[in-house]
N, C-alpha and C. Protein backbone atom coordinates (compact mmCIF):
# COMPACT_ATOMS: atom_id res chain seq x y z
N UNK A 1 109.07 -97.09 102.69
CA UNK A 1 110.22 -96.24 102.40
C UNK A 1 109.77 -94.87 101.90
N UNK A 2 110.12 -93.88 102.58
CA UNK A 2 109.95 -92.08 102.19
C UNK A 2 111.04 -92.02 101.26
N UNK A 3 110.52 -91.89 100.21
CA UNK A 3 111.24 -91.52 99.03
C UNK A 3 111.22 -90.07 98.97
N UNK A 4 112.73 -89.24 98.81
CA UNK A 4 113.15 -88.26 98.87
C UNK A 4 114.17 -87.26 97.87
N UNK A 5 113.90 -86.17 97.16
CA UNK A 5 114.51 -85.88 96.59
C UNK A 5 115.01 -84.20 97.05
N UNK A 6 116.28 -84.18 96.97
CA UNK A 6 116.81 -82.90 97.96
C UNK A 6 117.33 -81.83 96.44
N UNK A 7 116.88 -80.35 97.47
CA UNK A 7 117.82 -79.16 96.24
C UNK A 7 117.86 -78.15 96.80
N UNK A 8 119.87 -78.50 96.85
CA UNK A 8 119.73 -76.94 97.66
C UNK A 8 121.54 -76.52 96.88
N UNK A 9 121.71 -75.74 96.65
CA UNK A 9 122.84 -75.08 96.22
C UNK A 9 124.32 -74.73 97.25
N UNK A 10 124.12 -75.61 98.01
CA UNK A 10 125.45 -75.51 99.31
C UNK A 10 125.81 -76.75 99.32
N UNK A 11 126.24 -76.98 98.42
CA UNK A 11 127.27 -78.85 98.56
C UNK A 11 127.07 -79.51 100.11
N UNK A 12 127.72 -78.97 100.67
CA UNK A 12 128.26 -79.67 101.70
C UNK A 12 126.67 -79.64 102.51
N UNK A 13 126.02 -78.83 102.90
CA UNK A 13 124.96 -78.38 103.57
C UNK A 13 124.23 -79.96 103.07
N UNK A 14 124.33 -79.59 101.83
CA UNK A 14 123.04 -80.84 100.71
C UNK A 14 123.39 -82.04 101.64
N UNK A 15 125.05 -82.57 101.23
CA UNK A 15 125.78 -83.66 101.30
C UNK A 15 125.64 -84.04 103.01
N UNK A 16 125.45 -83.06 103.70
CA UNK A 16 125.40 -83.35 105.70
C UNK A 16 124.04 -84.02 105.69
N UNK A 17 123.08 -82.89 105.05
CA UNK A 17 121.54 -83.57 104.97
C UNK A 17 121.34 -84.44 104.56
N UNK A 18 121.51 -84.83 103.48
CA UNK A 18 121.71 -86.89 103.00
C UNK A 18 122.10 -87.40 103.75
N UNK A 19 123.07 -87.29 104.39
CA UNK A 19 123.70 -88.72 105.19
C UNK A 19 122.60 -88.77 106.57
N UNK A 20 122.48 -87.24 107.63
CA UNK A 20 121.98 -87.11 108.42
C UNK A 20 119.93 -88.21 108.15
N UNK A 21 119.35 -87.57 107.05
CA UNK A 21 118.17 -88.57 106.44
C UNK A 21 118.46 -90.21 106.39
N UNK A 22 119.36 -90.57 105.91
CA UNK A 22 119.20 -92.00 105.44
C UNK A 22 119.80 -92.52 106.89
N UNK A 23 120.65 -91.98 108.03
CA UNK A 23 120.75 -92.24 109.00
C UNK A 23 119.40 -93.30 109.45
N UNK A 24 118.34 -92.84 109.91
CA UNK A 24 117.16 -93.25 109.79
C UNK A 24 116.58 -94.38 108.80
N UNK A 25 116.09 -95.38 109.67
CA UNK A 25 115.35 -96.20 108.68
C UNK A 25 114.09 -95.83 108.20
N UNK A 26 114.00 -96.62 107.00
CA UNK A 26 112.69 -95.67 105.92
C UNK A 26 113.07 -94.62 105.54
N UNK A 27 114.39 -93.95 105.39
CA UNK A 27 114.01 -92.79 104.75
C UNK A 27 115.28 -93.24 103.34
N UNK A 28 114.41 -92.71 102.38
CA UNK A 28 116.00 -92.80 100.84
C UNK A 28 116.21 -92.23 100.49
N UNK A 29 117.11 -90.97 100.49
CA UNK A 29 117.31 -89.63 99.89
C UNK A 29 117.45 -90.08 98.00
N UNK A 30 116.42 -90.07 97.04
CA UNK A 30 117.05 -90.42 95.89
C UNK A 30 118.20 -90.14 95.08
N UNK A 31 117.88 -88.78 95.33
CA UNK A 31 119.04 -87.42 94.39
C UNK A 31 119.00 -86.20 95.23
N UNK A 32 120.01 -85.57 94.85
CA UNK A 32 120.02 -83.99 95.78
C UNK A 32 120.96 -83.20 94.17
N UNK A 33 119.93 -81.97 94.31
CA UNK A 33 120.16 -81.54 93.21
C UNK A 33 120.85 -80.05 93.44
N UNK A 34 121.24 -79.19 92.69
CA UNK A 34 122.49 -77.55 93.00
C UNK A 34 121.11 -76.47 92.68
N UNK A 35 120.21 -76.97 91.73
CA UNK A 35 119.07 -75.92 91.56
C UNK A 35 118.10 -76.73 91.61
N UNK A 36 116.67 -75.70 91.34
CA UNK A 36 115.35 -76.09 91.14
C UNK A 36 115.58 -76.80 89.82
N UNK A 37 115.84 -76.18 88.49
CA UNK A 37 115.75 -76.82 87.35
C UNK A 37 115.97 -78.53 87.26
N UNK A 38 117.04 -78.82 87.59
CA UNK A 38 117.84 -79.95 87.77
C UNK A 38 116.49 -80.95 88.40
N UNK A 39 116.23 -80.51 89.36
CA UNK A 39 115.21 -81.06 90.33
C UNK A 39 113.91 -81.12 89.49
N UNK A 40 113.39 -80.45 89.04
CA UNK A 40 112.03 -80.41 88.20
C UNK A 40 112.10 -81.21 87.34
N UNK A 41 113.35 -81.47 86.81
CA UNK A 41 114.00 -82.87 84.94
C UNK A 41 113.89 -83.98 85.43
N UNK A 42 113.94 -83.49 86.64
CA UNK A 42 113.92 -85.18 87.34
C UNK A 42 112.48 -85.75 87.88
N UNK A 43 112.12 -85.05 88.11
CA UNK A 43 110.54 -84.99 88.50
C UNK A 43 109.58 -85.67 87.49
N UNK A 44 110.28 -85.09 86.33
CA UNK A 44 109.59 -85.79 84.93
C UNK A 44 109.42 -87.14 84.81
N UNK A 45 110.71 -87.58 85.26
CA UNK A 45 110.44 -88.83 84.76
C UNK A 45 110.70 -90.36 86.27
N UNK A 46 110.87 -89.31 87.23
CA UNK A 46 111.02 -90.54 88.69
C UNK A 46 109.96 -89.48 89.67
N UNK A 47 109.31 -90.75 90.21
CA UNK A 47 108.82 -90.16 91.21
C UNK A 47 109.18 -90.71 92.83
N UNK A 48 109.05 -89.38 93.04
CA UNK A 48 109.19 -88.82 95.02
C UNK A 48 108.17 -88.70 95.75
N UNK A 49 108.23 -88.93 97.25
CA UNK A 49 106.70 -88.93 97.95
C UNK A 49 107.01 -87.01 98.53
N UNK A 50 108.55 -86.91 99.06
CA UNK A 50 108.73 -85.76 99.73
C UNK A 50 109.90 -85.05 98.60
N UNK A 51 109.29 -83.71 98.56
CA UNK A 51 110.45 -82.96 97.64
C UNK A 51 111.45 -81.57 99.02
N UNK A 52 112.41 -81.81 99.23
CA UNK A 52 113.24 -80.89 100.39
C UNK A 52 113.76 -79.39 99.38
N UNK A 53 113.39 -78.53 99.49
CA UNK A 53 114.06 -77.60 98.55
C UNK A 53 113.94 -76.28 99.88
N UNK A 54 115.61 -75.73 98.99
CA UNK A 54 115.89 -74.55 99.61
C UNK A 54 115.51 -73.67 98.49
N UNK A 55 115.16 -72.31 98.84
CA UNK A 55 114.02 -71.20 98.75
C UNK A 55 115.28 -70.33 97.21
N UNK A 56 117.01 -70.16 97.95
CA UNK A 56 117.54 -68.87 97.21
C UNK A 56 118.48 -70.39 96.56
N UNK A 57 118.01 -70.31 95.12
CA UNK A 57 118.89 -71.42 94.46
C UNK A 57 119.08 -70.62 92.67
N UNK A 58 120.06 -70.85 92.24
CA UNK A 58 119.89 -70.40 91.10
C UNK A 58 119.29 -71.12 89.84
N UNK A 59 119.22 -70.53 88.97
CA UNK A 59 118.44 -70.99 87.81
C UNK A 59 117.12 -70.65 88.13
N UNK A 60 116.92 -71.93 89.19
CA UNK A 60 115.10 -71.85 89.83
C UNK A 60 115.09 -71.98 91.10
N UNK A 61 114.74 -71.07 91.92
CA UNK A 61 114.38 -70.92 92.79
C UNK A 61 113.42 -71.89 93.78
N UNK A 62 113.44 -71.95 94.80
CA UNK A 62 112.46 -72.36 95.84
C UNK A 62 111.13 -72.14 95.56
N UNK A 63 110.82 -71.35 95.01
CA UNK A 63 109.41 -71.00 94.85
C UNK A 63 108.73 -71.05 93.41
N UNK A 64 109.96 -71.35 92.93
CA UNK A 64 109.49 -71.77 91.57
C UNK A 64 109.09 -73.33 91.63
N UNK A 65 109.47 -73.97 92.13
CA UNK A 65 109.99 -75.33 92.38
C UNK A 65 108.42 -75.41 93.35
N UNK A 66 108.55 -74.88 93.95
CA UNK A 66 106.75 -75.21 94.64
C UNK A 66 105.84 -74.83 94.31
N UNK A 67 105.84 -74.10 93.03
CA UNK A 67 104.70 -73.41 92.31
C UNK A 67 104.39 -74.72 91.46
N UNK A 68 105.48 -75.33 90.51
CA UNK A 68 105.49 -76.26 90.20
C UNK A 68 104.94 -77.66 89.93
N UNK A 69 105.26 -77.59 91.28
CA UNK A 69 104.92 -79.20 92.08
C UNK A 69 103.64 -79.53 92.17
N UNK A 70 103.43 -78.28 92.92
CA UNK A 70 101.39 -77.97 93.43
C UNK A 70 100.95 -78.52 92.10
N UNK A 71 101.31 -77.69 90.70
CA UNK A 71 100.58 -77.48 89.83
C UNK A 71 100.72 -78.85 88.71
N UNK A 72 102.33 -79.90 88.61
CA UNK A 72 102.02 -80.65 88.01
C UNK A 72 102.06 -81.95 88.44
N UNK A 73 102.91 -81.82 89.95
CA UNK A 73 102.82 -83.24 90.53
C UNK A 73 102.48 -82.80 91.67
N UNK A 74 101.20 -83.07 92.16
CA UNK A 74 100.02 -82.50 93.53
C UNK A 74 100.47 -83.66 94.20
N UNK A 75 100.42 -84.64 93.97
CA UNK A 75 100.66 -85.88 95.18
C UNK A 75 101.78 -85.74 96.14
N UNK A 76 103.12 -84.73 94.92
CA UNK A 76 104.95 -84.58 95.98
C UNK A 76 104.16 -83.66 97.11
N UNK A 77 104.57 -83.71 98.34
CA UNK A 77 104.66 -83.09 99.27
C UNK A 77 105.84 -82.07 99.27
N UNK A 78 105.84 -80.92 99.05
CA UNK A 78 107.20 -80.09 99.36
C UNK A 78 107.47 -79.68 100.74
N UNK A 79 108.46 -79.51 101.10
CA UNK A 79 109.00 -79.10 102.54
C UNK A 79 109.98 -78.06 102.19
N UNK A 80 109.70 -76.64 102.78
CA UNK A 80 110.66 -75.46 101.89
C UNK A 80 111.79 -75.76 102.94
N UNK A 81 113.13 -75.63 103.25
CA UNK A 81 114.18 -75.57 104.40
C UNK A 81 114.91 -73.47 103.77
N UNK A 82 114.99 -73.81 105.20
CA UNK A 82 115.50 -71.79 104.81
C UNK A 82 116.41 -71.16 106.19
N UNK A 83 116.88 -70.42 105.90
CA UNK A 83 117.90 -69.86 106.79
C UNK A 83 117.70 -68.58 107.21
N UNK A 84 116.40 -68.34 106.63
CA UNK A 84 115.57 -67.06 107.35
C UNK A 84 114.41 -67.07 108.27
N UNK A 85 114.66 -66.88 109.49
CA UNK A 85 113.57 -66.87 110.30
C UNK A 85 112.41 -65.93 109.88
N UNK A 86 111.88 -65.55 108.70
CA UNK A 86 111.36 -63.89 108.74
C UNK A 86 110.05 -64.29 108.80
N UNK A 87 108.93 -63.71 108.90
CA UNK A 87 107.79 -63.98 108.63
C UNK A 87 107.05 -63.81 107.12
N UNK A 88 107.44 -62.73 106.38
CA UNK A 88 107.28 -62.69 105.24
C UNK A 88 107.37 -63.88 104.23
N UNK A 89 108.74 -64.04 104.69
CA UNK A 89 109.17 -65.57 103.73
C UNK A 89 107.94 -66.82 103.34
N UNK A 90 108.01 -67.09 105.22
CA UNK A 90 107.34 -67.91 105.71
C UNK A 90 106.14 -68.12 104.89
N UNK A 91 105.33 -66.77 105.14
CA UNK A 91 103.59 -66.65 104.27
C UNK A 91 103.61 -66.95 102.81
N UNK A 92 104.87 -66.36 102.21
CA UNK A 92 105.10 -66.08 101.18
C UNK A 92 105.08 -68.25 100.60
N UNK A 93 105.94 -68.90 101.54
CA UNK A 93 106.30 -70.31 101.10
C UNK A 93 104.84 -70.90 100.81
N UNK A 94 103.99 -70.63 102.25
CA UNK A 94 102.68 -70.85 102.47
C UNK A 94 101.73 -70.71 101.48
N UNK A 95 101.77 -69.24 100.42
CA UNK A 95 101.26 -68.85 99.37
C UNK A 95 101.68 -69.95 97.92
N UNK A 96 102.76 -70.13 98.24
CA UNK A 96 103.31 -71.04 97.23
C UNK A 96 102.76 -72.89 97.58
N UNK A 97 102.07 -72.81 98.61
CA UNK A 97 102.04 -74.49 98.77
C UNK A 97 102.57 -75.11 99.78
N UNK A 98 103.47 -74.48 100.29
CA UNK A 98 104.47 -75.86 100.85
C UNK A 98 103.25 -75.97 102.30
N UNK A 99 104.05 -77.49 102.46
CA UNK A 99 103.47 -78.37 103.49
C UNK A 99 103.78 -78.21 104.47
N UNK A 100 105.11 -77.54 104.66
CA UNK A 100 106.24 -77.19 105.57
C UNK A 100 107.46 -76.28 105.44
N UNK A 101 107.96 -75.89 106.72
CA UNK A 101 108.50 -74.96 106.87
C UNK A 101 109.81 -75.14 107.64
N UNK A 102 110.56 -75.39 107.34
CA UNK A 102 112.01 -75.70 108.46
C UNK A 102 113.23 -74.98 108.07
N UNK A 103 113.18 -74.29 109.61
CA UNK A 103 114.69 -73.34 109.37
C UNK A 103 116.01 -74.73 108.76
N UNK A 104 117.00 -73.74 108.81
CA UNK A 104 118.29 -74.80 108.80
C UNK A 104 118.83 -75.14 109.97
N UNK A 105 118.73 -74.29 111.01
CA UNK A 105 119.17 -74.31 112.16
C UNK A 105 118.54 -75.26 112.98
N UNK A 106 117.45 -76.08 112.93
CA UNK A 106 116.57 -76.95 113.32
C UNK A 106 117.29 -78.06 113.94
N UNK A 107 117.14 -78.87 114.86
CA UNK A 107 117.26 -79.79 115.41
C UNK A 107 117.04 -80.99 114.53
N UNK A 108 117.87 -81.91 114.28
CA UNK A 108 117.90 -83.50 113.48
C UNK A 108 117.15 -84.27 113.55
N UNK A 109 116.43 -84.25 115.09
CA UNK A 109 115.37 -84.93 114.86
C UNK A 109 113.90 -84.35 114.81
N UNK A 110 113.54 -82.72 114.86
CA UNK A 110 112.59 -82.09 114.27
C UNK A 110 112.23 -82.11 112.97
N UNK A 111 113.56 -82.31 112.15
CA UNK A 111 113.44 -82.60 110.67
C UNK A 111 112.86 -84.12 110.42
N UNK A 112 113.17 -84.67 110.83
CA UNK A 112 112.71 -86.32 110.56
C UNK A 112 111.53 -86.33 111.19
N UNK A 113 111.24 -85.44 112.41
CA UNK A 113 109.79 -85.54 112.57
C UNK A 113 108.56 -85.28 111.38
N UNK A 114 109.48 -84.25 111.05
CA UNK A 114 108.41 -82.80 110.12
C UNK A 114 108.22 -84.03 108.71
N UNK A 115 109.25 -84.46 108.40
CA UNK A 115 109.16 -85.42 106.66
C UNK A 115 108.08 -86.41 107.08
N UNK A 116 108.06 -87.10 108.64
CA UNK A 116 107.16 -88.17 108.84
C UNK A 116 105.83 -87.57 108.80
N UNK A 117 105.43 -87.09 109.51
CA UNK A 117 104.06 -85.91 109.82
C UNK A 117 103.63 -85.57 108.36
N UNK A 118 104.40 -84.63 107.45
CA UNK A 118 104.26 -83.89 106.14
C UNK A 118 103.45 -85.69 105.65
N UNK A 119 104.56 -87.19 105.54
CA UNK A 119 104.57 -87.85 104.78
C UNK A 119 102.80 -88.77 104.90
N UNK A 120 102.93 -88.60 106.08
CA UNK A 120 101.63 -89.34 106.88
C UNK A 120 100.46 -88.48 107.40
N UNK A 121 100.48 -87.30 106.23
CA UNK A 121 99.11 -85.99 106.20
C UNK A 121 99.19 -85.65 107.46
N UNK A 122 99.89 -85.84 108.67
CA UNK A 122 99.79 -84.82 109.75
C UNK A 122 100.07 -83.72 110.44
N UNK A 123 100.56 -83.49 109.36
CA UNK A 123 101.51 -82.41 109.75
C UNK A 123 100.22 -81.29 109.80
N UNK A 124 100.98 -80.15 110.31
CA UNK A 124 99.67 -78.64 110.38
C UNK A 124 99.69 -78.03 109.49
N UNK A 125 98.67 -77.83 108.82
CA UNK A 125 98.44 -76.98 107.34
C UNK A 125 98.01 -75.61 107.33
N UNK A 126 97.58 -75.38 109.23
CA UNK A 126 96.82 -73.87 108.69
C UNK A 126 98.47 -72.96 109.38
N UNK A 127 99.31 -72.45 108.53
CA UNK A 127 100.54 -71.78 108.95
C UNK A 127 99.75 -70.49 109.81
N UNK A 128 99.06 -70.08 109.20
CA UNK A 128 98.96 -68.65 109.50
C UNK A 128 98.22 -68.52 111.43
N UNK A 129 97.88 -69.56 111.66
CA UNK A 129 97.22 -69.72 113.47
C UNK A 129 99.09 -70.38 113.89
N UNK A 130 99.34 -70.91 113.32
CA UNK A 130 101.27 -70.87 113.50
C UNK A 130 101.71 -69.70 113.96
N UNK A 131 101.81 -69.36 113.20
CA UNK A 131 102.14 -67.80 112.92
C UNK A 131 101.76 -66.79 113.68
N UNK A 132 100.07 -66.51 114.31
CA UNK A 132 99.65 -65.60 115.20
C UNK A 132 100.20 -66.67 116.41
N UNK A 133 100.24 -68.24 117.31
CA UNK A 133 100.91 -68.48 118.20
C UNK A 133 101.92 -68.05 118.15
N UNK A 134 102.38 -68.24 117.48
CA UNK A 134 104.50 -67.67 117.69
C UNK A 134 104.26 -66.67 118.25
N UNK A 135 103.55 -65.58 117.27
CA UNK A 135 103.94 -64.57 118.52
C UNK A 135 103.52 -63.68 119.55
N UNK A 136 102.66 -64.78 120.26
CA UNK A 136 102.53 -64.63 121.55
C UNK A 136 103.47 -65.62 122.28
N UNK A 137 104.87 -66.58 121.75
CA UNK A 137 105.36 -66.92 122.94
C UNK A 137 107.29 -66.86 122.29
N UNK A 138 107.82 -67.09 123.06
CA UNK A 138 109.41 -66.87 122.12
C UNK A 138 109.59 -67.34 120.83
N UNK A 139 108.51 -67.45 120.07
CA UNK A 139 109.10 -67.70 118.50
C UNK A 139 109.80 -66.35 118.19
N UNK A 140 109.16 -64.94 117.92
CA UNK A 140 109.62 -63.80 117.41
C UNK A 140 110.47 -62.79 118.97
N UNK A 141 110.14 -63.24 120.17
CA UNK A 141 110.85 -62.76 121.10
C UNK A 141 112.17 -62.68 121.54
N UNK A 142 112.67 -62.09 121.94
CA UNK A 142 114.22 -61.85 122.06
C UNK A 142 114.91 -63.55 123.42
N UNK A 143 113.84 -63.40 123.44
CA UNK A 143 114.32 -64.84 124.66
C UNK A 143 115.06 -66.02 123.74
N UNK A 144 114.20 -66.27 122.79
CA UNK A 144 114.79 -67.26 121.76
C UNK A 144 115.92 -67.28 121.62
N UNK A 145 116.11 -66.15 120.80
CA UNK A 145 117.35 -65.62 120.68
C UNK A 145 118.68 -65.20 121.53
N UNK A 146 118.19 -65.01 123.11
CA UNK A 146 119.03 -64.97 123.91
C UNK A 146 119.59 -65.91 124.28
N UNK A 147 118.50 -66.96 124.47
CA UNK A 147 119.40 -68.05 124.81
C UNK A 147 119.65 -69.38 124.25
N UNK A 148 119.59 -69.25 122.81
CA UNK A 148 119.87 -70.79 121.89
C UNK A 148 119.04 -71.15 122.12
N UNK A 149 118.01 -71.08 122.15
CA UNK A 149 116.84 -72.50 122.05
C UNK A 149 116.22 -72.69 120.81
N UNK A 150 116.45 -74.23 120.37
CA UNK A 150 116.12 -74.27 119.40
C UNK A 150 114.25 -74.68 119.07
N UNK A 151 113.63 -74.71 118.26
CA UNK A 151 112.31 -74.95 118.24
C UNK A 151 112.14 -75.94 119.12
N UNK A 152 112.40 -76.91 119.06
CA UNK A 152 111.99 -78.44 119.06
C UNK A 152 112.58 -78.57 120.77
N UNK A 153 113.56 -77.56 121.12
CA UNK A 153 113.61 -77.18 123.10
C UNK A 153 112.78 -76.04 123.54
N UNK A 154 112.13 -75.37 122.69
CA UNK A 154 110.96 -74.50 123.13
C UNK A 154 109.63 -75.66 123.61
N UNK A 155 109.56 -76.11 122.03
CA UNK A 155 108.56 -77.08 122.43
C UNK A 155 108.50 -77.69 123.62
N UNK A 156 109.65 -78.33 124.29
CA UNK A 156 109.97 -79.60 125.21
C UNK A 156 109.44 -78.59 126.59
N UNK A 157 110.26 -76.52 126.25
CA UNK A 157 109.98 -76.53 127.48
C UNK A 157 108.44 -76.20 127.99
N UNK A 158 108.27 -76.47 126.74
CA UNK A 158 106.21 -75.55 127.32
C UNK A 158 105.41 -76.77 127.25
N UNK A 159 106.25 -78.00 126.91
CA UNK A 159 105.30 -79.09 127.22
C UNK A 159 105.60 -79.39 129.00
N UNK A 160 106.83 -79.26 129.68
CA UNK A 160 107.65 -79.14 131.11
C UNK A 160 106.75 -78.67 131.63
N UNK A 161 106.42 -76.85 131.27
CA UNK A 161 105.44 -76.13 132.32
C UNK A 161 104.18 -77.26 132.41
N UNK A 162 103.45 -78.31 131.33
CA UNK A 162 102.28 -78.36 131.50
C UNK A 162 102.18 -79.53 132.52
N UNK A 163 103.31 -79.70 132.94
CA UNK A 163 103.04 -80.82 133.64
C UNK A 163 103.76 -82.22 133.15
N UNK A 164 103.65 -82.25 131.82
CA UNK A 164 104.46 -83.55 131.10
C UNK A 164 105.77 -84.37 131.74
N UNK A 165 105.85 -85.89 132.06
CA UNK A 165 106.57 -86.33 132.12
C UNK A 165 107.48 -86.53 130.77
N UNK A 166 109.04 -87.28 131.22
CA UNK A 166 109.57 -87.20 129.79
C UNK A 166 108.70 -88.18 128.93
N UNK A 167 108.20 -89.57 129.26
CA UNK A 167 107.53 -90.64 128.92
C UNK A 167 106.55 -89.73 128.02
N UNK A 168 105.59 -89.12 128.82
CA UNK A 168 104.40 -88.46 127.83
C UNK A 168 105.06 -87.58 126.87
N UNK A 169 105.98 -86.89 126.90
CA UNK A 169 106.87 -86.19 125.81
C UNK A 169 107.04 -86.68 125.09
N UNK A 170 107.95 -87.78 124.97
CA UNK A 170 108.47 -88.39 124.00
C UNK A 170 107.42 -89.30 123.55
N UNK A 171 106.58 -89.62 123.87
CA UNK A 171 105.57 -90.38 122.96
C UNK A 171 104.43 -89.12 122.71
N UNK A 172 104.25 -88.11 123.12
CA UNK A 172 103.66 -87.40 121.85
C UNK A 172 104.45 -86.50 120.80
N UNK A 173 105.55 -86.54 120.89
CA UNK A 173 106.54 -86.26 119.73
C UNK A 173 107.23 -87.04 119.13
N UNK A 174 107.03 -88.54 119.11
CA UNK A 174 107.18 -89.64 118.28
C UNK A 174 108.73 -89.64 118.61
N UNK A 175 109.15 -89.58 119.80
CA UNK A 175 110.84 -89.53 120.13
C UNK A 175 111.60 -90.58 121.27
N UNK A 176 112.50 -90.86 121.20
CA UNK A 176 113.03 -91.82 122.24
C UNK A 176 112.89 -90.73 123.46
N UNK A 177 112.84 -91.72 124.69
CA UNK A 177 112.95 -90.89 126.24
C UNK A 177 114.36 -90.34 126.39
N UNK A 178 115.36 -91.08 125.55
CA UNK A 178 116.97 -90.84 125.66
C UNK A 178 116.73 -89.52 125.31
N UNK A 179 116.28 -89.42 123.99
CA UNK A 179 116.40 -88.11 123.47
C UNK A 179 115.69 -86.95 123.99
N UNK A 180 114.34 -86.90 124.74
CA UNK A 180 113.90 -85.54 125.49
C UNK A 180 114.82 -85.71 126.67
N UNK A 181 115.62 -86.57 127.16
CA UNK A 181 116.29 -86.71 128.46
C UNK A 181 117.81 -85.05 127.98
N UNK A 182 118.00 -85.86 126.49
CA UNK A 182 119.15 -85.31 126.06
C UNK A 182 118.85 -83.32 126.02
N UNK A 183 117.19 -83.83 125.46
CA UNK A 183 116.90 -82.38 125.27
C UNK A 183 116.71 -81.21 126.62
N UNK A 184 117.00 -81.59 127.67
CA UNK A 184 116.16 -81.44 129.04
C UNK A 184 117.40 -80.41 129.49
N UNK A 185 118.64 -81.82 128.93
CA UNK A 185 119.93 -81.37 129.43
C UNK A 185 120.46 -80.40 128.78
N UNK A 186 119.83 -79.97 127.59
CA UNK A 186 120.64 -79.19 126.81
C UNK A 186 119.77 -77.68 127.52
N UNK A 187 118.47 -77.53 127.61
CA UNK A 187 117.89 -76.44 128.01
C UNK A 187 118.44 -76.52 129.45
N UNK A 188 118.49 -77.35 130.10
CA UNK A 188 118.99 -76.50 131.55
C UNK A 188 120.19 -75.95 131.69
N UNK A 189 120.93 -76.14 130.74
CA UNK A 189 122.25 -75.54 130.55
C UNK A 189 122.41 -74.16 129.74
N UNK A 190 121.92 -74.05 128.65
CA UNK A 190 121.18 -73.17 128.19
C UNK A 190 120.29 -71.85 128.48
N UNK A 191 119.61 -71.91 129.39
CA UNK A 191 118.80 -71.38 130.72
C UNK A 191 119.49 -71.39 131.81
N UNK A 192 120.59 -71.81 131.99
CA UNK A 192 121.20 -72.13 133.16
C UNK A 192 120.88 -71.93 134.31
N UNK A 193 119.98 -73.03 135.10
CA UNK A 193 119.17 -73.29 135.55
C UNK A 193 119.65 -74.62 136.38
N UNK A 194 119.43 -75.00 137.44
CA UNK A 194 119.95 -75.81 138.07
C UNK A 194 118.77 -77.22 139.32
N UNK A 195 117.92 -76.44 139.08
CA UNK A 195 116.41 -77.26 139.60
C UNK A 195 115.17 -76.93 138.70
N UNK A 196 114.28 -77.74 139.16
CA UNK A 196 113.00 -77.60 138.32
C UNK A 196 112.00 -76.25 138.60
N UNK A 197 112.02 -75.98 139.66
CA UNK A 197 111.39 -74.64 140.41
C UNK A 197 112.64 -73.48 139.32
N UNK A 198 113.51 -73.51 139.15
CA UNK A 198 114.85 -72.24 138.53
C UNK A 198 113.66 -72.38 137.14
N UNK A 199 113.74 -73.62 136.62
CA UNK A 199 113.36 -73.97 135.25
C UNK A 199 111.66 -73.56 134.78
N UNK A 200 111.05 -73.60 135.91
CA UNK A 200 109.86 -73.20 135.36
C UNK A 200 109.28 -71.79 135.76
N UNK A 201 110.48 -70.89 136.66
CA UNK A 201 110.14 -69.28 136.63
C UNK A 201 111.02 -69.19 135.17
N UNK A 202 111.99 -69.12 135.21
CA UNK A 202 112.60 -68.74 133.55
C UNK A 202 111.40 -69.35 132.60
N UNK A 203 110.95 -70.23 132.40
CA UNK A 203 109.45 -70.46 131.55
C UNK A 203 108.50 -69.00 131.47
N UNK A 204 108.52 -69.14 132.94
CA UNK A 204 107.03 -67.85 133.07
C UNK A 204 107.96 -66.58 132.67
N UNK A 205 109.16 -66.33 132.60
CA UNK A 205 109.75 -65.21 132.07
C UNK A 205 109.49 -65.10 130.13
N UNK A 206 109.34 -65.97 130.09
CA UNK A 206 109.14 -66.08 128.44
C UNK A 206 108.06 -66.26 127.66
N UNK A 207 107.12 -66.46 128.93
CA UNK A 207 105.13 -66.41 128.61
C UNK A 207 105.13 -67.84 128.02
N UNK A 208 105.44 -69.08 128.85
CA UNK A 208 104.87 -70.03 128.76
C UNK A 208 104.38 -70.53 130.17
C-alpha cells in the first residue's frame, strides 16, 4: 500500500484527486491538507511513503514543504503538482528536491504512473536532460499547445513514429492496451488525422 498524504489549497481540486488516487488499488490517500503547515504537523507524528503538494499554498508554501521534507524526513518522496508549465518553476522545484514534477492538467493515469515510478526509485532524477529534451520536441513548442496534447499523448505519439505496437506501449508504460487504444483515439482526433501515413507526417511536423 502507497501511503499518501495530499496539500493543496483548492478543496474541490484536493477532494477530485483523492477519490481519482484511491480509485486504484494500493494506493491510500491518508489526509489532504489546505496548506503546507497543516501537512508538516502531521508529518511529525504519521508517516507517508509519497508527500503530493501544490507549490502556491498559504501559510507554507510548496517549497517550503520540500525544503522540509529533504531535510527532516529524507525517506518521504515529494511530488510537486502545479498549474504552471514554466521552466523556471520547474528548476526551481528541482532545486528544492522534489522527485517529481506534474502539471495539473496531466492525464489520470500519468499521475498514478509518476507516484508508482517516484514510489519504486524509478522515476528520472536528472530534470535538467528533461528539460534540454523538451525543448527540442513539443514540450515548449506551439504544437502542444495547438492542439491539446497532453504529455502522456505526446509520449504515445513519439513512441507511434518508432515503430511501437499498442502491446509494446502499453507494457512499457505499465498501462492497459484499452487504455493506449483510448489514447490513440483521442490523438487522432485531436490531430485530426484519419490514417496512419496523415498521423505520422503531422509527427514529423512537430520534430518527432
Amino acid at each position: 500500500m502507497i501511503r499518501i498524504a495530499l496539500a493543496d489549497d483548492h478543496k474541490l481540486f484536493a477532494k477530485a484527486l483523492e477519490g481519482l488516487i484511491e480509485e486504484h488499488e494500493g494506493f491510500l490517500v491518508q489526509e489532504v491538507f489546505p496548506n503546507g503547515k497543516e501537512l508538516l504537523e502531521y508529518l511529525e507524528e504519521n508517516e507517508v511513503d509519497i508527500v503530493l503538494t501544490d507549490l502556491n499554498m498559504p501559510v507554507v508554501n510548496g517549497f517550503e514543504v520540500l525544503k522540509h521534507c529533504k531535510k527532516h524526513h529524507p525517506g518521504i518522496k515529494v511530488i510537486v503538482l502545479s498549474m504552471y508549465d514554466d521552466e523556471k518553476i520547474f528548476k526551481d522545484a528541482v532545486a528544492f528536491g522534489a522527485d517529481a514534477f506534474i502539471l495539473k492538467d496531466a492525464d489520470p493515469d500519468e499521475l498514478i504512473f509518476s507516484i508508482t515510478e517516484v514510489y519504486e526509485g524509478r522515476y528520472i532524477k536528472n530534470f535538467d536532460r528533461v528539460i534540454q529534451q523538451s525543448k527540442q520536441g513539443p514540450f515548449f513548442d506551439g504544437f502542444r499547445e495547438k492542439y491539446r496534447l497532453s504529455r502522456r499523448e505526446t509520449q504515445i505519439l513519439k513512441m507511434i513514429t518508432e515503430g511501437m505496437i499498442n502491446k509494446d506501449i502499453a507494457d512499457s508504460l505499465n498501462l492497459s492496451i484499452q487504455t493506449i487504444e483510448t489514447h490513440r483515439k483521442n490523438i487522432n482526433q485531436k490531430l485530426q488525422v484519419n490514417s496512419m501515413v496523415d498521423l505520422l507526417n503531422k509527427a514529423k511536423e512537430m520534430n518527432l
